[in-house]
Every structure is written in structure tokens, then in C-alpha cells.
N, C-alpha and C. Protein backbone atom coordinates (compact mmCIF):
# COMPACT_ATOMS: atom_id res chain seq x y z
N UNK A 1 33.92 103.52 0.92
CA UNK A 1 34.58 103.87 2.16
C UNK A 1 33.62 103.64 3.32
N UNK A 2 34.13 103.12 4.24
CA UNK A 2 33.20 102.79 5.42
C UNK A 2 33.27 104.19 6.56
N UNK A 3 31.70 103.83 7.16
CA UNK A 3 31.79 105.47 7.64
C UNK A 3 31.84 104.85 9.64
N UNK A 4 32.74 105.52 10.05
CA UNK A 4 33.26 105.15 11.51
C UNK A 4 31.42 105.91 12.27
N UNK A 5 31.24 105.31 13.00
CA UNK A 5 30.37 105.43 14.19
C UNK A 5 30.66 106.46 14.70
N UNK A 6 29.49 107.37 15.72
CA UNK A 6 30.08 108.47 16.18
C UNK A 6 31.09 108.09 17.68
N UNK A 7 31.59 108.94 18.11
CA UNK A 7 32.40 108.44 19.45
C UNK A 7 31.83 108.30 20.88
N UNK A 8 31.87 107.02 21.31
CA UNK A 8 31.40 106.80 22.35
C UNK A 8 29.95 106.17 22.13
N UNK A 9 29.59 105.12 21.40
CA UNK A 9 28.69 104.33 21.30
C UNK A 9 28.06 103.82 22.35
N UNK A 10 29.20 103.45 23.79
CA UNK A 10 28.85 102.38 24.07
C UNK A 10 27.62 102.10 25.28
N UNK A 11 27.34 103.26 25.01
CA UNK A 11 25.74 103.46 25.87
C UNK A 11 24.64 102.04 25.08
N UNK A 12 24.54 101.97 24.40
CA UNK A 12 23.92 101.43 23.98
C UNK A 12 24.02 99.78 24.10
N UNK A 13 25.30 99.16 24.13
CA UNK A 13 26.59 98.22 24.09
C UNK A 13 25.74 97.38 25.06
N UNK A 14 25.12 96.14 24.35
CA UNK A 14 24.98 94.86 25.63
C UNK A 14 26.55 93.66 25.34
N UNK A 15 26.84 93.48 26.82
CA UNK A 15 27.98 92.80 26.42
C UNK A 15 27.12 91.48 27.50
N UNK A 16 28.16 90.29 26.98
CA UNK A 16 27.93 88.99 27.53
C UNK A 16 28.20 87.74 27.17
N UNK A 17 28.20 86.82 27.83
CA UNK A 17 29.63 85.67 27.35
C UNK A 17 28.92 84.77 25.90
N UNK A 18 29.92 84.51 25.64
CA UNK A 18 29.39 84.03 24.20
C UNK A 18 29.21 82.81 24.84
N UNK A 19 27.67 82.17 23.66
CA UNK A 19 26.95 80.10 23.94
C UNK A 19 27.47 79.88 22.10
N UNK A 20 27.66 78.54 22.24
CA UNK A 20 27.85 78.04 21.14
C UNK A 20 26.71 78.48 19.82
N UNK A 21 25.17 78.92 20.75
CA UNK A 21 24.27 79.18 19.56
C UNK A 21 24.44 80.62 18.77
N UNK A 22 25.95 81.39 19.30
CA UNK A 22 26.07 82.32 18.69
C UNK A 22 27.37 82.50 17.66
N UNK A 23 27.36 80.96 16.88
CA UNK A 23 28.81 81.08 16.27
C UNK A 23 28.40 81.42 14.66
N UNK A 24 27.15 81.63 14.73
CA UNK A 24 26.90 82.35 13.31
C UNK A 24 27.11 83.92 13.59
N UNK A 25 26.51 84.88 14.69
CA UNK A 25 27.28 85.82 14.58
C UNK A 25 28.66 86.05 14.92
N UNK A 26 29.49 85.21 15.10
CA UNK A 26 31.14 85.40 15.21
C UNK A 26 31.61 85.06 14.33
N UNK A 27 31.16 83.99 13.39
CA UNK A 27 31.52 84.49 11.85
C UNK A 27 31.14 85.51 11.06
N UNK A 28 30.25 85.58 11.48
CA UNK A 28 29.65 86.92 10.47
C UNK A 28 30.80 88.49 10.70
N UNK A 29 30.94 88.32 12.08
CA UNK A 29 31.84 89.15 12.54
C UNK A 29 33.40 89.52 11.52
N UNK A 30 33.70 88.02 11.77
CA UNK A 30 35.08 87.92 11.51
C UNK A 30 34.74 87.90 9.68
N UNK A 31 34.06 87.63 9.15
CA UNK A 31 33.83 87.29 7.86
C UNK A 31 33.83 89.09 7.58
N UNK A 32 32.95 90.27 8.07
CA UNK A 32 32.98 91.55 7.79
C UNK A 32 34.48 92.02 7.70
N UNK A 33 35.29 91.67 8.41
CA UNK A 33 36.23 92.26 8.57
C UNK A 33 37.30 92.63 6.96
N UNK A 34 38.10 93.72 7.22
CA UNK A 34 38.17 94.26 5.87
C UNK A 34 39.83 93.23 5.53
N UNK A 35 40.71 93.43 4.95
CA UNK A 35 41.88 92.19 4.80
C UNK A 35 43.28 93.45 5.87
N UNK A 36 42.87 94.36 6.08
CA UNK A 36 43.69 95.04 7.04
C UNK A 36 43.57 94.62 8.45
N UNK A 37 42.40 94.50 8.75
CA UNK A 37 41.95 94.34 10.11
C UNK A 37 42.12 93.31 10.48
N UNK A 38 41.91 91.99 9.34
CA UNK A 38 42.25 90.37 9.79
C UNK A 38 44.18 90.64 9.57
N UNK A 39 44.53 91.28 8.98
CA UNK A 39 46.23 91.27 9.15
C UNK A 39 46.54 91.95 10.62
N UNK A 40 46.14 92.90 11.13
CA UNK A 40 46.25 93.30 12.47
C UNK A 40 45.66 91.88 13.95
N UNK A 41 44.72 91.40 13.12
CA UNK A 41 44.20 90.57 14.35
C UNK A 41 45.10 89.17 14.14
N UNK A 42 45.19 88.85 13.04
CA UNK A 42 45.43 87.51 12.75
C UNK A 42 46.97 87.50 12.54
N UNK A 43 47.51 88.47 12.08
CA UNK A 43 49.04 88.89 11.53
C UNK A 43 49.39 88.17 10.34
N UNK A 44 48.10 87.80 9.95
CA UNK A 44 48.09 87.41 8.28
C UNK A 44 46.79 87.23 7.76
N UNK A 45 46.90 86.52 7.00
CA UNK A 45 45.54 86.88 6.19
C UNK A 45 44.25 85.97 7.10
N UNK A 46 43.13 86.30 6.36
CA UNK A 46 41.81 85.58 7.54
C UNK A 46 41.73 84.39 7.54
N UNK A 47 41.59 83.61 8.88
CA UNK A 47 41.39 82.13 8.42
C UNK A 47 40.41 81.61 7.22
N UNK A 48 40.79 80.75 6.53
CA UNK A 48 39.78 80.01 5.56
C UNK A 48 38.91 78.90 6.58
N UNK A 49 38.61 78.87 7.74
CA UNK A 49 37.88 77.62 8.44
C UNK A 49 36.90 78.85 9.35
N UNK A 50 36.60 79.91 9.08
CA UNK A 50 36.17 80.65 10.06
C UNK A 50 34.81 80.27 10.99
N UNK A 51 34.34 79.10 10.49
CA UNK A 51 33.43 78.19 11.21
C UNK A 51 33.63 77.28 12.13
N UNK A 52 35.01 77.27 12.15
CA UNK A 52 35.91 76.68 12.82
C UNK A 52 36.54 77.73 14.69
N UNK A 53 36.81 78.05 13.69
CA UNK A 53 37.03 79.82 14.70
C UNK A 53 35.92 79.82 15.42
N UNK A 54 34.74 80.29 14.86
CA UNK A 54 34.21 80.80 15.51
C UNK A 54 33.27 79.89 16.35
N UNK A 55 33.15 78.66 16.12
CA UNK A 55 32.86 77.54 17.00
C UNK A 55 33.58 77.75 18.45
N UNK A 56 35.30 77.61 18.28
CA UNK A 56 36.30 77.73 19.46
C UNK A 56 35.92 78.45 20.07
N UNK A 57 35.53 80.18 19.76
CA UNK A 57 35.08 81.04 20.42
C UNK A 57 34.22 81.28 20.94
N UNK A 58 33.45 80.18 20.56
CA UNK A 58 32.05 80.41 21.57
C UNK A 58 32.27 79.31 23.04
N UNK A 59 33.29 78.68 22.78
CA UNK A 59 33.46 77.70 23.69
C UNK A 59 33.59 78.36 25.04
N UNK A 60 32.69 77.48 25.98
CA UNK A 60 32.57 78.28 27.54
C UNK A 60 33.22 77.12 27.96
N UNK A 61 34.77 76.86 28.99
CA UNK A 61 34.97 75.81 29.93
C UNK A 61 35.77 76.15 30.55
N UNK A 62 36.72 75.98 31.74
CA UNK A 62 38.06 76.52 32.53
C UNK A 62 39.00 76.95 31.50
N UNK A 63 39.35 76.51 30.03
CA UNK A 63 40.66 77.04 29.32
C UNK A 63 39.94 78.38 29.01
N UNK A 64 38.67 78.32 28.76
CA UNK A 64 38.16 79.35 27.61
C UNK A 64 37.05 81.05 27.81
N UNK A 65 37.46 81.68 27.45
CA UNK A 65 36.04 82.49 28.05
C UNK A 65 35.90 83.58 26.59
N UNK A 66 34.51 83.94 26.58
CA UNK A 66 34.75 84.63 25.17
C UNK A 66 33.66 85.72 25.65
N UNK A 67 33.74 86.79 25.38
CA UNK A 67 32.67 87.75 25.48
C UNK A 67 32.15 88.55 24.55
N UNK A 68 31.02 89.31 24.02
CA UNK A 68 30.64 89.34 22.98
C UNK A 68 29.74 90.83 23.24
N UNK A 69 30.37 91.86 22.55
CA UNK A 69 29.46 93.08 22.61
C UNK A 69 28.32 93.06 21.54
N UNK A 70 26.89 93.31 22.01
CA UNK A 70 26.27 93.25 20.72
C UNK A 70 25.50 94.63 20.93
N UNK A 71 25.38 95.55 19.66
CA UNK A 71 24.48 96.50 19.00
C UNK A 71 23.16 96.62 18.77
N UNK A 72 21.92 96.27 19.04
CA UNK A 72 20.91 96.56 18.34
C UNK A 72 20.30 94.80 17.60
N UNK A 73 21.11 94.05 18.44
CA UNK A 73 21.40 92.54 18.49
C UNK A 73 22.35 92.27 17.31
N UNK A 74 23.08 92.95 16.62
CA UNK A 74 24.29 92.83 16.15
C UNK A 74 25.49 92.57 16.79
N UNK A 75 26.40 91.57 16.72
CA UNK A 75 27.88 91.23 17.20
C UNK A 75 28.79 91.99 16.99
N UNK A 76 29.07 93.24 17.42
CA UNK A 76 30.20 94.21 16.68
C UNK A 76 31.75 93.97 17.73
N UNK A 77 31.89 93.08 18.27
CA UNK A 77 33.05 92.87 19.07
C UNK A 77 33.44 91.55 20.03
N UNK A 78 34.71 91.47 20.45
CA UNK A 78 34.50 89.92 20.75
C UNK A 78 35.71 90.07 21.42
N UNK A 79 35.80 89.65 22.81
CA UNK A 79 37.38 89.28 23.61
C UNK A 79 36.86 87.96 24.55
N UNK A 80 38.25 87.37 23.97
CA UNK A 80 38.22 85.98 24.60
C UNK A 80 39.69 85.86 25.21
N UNK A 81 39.75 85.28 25.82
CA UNK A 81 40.90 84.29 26.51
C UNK A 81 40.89 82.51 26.44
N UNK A 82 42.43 82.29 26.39
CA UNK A 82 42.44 80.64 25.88
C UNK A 82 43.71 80.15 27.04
N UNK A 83 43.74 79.16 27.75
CA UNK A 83 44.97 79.08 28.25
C UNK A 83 45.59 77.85 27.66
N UNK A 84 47.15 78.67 27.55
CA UNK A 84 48.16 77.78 26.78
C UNK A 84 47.70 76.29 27.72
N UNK A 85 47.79 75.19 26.58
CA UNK A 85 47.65 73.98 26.88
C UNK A 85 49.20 73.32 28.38
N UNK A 86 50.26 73.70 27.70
CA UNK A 86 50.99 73.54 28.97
C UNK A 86 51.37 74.91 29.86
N UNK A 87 50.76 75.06 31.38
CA UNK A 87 50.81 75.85 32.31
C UNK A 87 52.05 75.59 33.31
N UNK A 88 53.54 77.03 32.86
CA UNK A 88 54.22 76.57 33.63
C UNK A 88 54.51 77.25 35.03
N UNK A 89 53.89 77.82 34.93
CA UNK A 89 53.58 78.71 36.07
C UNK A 89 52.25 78.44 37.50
N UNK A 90 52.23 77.60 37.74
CA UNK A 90 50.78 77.10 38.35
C UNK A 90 50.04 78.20 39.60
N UNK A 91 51.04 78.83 39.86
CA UNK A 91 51.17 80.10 41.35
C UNK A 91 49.70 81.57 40.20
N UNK A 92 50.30 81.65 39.26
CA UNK A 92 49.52 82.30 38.58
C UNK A 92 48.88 81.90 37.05
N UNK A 93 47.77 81.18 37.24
CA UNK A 93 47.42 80.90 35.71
C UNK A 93 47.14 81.60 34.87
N UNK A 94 47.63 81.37 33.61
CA UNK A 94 48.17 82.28 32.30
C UNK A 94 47.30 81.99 31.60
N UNK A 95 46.51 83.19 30.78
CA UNK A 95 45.75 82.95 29.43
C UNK A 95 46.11 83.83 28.54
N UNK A 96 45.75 83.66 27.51
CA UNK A 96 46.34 83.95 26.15
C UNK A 96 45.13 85.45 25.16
N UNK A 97 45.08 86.11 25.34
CA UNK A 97 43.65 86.99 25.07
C UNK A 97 44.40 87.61 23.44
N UNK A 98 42.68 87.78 23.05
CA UNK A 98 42.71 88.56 21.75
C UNK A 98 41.02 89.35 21.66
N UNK A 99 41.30 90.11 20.79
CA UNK A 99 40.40 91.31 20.83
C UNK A 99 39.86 91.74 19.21
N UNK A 100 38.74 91.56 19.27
CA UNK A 100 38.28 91.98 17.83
C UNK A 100 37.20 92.70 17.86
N UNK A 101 37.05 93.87 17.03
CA UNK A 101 35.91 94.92 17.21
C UNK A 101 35.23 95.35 15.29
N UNK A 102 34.62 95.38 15.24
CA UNK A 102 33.77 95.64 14.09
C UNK A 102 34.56 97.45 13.32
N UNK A 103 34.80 97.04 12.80
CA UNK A 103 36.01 98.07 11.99
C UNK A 103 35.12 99.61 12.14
N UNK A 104 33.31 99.64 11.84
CA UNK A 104 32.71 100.51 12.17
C UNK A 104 32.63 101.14 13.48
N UNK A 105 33.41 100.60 14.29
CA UNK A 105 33.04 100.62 15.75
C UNK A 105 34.18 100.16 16.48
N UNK A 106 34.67 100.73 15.49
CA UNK A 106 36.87 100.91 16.40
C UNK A 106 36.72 102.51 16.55
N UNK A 107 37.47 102.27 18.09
CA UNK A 107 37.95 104.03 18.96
C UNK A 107 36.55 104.24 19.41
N UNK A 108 36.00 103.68 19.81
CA UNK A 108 34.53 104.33 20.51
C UNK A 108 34.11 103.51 21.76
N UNK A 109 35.47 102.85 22.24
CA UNK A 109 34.89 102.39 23.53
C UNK A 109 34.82 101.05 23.55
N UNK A 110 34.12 100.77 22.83
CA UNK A 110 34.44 99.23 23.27
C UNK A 110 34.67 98.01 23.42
N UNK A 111 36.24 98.10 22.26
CA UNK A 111 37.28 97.05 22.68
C UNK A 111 37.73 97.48 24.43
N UNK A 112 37.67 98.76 24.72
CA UNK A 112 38.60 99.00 26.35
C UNK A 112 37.12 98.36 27.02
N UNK A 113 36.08 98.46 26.77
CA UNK A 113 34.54 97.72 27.66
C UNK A 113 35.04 96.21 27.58
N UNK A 114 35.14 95.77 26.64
CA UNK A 114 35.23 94.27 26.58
C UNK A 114 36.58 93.86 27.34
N UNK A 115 37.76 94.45 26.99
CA UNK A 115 38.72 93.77 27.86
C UNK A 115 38.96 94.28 29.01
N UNK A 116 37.83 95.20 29.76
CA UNK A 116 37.91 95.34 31.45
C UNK A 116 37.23 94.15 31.96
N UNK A 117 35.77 94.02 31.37
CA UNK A 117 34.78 92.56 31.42
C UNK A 117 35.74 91.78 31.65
N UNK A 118 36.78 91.32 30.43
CA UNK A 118 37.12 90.22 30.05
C UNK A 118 38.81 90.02 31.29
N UNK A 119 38.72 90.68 31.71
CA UNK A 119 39.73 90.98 32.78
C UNK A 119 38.98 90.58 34.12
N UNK A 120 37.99 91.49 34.16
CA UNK A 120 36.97 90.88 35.58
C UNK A 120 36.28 89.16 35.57
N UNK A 121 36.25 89.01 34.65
CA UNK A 121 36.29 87.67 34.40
C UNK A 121 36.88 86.78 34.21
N UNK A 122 38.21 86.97 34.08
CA UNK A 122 39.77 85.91 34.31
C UNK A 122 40.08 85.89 35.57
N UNK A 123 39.96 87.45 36.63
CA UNK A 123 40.12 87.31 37.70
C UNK A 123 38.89 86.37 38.79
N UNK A 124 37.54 86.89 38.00
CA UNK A 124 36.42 85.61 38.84
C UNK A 124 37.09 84.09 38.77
N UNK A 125 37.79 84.20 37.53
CA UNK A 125 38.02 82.78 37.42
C UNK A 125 39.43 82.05 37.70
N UNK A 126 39.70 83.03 38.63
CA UNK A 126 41.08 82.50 39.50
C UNK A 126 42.55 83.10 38.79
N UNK A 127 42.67 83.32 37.39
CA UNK A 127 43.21 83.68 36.18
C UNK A 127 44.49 85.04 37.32
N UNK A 128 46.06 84.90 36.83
CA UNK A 128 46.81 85.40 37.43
C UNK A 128 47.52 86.61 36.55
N UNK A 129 47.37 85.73 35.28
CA UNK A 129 48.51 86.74 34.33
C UNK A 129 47.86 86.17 32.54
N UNK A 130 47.75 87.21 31.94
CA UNK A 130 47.07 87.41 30.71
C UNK A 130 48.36 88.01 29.43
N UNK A 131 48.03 87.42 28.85
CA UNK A 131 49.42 87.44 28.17
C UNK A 131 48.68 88.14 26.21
N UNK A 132 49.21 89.23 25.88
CA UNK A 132 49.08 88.76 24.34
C UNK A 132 50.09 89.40 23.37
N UNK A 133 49.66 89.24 21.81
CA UNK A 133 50.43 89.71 21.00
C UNK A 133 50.15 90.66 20.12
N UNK A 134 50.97 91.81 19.85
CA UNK A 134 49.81 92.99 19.00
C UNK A 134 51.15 93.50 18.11
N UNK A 135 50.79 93.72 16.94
CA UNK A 135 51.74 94.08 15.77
C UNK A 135 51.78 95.95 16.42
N UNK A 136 53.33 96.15 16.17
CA UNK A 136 53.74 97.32 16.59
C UNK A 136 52.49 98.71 15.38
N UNK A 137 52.33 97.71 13.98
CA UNK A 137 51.48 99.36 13.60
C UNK A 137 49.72 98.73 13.92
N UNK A 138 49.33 98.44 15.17
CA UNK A 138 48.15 98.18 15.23
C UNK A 138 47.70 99.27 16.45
N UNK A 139 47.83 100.84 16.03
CA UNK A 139 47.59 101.75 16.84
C UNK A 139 46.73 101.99 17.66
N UNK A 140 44.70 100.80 16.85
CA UNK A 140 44.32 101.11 17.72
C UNK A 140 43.85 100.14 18.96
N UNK A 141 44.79 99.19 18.37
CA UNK A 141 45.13 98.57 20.36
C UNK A 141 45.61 98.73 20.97
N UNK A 142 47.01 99.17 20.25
CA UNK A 142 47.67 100.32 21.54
C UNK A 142 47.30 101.14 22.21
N UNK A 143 46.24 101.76 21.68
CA UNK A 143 45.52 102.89 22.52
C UNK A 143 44.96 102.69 23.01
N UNK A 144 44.01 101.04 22.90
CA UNK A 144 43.36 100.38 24.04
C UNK A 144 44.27 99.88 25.14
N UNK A 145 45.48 99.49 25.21
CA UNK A 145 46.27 99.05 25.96
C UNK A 145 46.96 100.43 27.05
N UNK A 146 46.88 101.62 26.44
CA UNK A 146 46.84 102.79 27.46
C UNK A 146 46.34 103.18 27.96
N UNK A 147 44.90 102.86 27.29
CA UNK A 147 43.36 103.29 28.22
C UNK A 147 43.14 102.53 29.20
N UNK A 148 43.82 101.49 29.42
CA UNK A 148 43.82 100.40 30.66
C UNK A 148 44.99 100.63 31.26
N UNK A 149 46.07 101.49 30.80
CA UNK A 149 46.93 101.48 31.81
C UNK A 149 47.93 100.46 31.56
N UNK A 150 48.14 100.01 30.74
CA UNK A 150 48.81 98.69 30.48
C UNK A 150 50.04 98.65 29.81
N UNK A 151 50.39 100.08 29.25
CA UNK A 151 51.68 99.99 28.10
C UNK A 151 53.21 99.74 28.88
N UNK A 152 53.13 99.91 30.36
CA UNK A 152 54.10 99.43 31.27
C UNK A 152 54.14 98.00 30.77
N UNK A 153 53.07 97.62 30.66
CA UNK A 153 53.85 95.61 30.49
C UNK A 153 54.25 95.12 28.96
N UNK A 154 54.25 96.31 28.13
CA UNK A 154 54.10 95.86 26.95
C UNK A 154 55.96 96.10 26.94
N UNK A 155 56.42 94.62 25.69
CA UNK A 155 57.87 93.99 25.14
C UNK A 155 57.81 94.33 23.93
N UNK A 156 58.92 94.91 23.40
CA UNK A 156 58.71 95.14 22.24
C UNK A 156 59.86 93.85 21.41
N UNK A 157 59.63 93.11 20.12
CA UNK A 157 60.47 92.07 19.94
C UNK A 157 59.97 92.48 18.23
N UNK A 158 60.83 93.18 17.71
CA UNK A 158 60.77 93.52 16.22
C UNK A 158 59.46 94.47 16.22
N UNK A 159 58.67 93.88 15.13
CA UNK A 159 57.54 94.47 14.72
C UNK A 159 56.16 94.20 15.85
N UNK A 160 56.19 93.46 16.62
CA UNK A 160 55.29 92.54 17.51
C UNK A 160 55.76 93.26 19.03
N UNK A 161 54.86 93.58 19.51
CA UNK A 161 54.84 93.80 21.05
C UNK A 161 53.80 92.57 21.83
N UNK A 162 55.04 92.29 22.78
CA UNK A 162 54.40 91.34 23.69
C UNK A 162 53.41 91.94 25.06
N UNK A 163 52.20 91.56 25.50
CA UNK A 163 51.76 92.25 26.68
C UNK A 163 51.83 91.22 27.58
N UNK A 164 52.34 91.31 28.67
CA UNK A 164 52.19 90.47 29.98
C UNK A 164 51.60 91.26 30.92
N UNK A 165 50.16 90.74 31.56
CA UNK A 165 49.82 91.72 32.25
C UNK A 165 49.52 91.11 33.63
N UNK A 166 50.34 91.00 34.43
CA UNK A 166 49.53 90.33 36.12
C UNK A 166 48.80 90.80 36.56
N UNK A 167 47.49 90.70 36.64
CA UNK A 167 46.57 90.92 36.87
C UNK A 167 46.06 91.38 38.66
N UNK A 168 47.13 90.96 39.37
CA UNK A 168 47.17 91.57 40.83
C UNK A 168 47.86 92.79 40.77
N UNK A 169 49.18 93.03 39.89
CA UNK A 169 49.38 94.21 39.81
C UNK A 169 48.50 95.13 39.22
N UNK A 170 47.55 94.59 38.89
CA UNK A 170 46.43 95.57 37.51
C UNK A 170 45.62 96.46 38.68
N UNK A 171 45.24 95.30 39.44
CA UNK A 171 44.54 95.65 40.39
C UNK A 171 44.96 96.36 41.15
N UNK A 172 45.92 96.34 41.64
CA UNK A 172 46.21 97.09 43.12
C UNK A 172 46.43 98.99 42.41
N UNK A 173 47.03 98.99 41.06
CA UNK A 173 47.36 99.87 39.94
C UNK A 173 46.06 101.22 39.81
N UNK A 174 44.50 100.02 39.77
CA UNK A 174 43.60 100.75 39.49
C UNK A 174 42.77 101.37 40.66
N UNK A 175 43.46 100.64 41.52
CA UNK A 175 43.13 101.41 43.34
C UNK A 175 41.20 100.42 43.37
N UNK A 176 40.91 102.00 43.97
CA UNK A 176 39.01 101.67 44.13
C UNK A 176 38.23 101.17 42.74
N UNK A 177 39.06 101.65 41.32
CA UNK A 177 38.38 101.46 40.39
C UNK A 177 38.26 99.77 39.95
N UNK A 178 39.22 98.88 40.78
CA UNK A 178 39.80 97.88 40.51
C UNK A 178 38.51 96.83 41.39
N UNK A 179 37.79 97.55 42.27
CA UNK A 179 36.28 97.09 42.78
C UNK A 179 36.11 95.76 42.06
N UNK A 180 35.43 94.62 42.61
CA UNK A 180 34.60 93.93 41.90
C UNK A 180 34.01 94.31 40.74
N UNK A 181 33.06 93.95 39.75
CA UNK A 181 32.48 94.53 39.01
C UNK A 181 31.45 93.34 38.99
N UNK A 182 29.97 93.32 38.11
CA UNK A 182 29.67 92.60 38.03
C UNK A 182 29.93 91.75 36.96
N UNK A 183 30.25 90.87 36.51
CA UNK A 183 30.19 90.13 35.32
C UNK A 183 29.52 89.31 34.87
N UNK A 184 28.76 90.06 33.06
CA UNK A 184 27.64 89.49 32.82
C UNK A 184 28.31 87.88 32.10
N UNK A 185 27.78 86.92 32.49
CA UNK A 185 27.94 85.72 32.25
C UNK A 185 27.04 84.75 31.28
């Protein structure tokens, strides 16, 4: 049985954008993960190319941004954004986000650290509306998605909730807290 971290780790938490020279720890990441956690992230079983994966994810360019919490120089978390290849919306550009956290180090902060970053950093990067997909029993993204304030944008379509989140409404939502931030890059 794996033993959960105490709550509120994330004092410790260096976060920062993932370089291609870190796609051995984003497999390693995704490779820890238990076959529940890749069914919540993946909505099926884990990729078999995860060298593959985790190459994509380190990719830094206008579609892509990936950010990477690390521990004690351990990778225990990872939010990226991808934008759909056709953009039909051009007034607000759309990316596609997903969120993965080290199963030891779920509910302690920071998957909601990584996707405020990873929010302040779609908006540096012009980014209008953030879009994703989360299986209705994946409770604890839902609870990340309330800790941001976000369950207003969430669709529910069977088992799968859709999030659309405009990101000007996010802002104006979070008032003063909605400040610049810095973003480590």
C-alpha cells in the first residue's frame, strides 16, 4: 500500500517549464503511475510508447507548454497544454490541458500549484480559453477544479465532464488574486 504524503507539501515544490533533457523524468513519472491513475488520466490503460509521450511533453513551442513540479529533484507532477491543430475560434486561442501528479502526492497542493502556473502561462502566451476532459469518478480533479473556482464551466456528457474555461472570465472571477504572477519559465 502506498503511503500518501503529509498535507500541504508544497513548500518545498520547485515548479518550471519542462526542456527536452527532462523526458527521462516524465517517463519515469508516468511509468510510476499505478493502472488506476493512468485510467483516470488516460481513460484507459497507459500508453505503451511512453517515450514517446514524454518526449511531446517536454516540447516547448507556441502549440505547447508543459510544466513540471519537482521534489528534492524528483518529478512528482506535470501540466501541460497542447493546441488543437485546427483553431476555430481565432478571437480566443484554445488549448487543450491535462494534469498529472505522482499518486504519493495527490490532495496536497500541487496539481491546483501547477494549473494556476500553467494558467498564468497560457495567459503570458496570449491563450483565451483552455479546454479539458476529466472522467466523472476522478474526484481528485474535481476538487482541483473547485479549488480554482472552475466547476461553473464544467459539462457533464455521460461519465466524462467537459471543462471550458475562458480565461478572461477566470480572471476578472479571481479579482486582485488574478494579479500577474511571475512565471517560472
Amino acid at each position: 500500500m502506498k503511503t500518501r504524503m503529509p498535507r500541504a507539501v508544497t513548500t518545498g515544490v520547485v515548479v518550471r517549464s519542462l526542456r527536452p533533457t527532462d523526458r527521462d523524468d516524465v517517463q519515469s513519472l508516468h511509468e510510476r503511475m499505478d493502472q488506476h491513475d493512468a485510467y483516470l488520466r488516460f481513460f484507459g490503460a497507459r500508453p505503451t510508447h511512453l517515450g514517446d509521450l514524454a518526449a511531446s511533453l517536454c516540447r516547448q513551442d507556441p502549440g505547447h507548454c508543459a510544466l513540471g513540479a519537482y521534489i528534492g529533484g524528483v518529478l512528482v507532477g506535470v501540466a501541460n497544454y497542447v493546441s488543437p491543430v485546427h483553431q476555430l475560434d481565432n478571437d480566443a486561442p484554445l488549448v487543450e490541458f491535462a494534469l498529472v501528479v505522482d499518486h504519493n502526492y495527490q490532495s496536497h497542493g500541487i496539481g491546483t500549484m501547477l494549473l494556476t502556473r500553467l494558467v498564468d502561462a497560457a495567459r503570458a502566451h496570449g491563450i483565451g480559453r483552455m479546454t479539458a476532459e476529466v472522467l466523472a469518478q476522478n474526484t481528485v480533479m474535481l476538487e482541483v477544479i473547485r479549488e480554482r473556482g472552475w466547476a461553473h464551466a464544467l459539462r457533464r456528457d455521460g461519465t466524462t465532464l467537459h471543462l471550458d474555461l475562458d480565461l478572461d472570465e477566470d480572471a476578472q472571477a479571481d479579482g486582485p488574486s488574478a494579479l500577474p504572477r511571475p512565471v517560472v519559465m
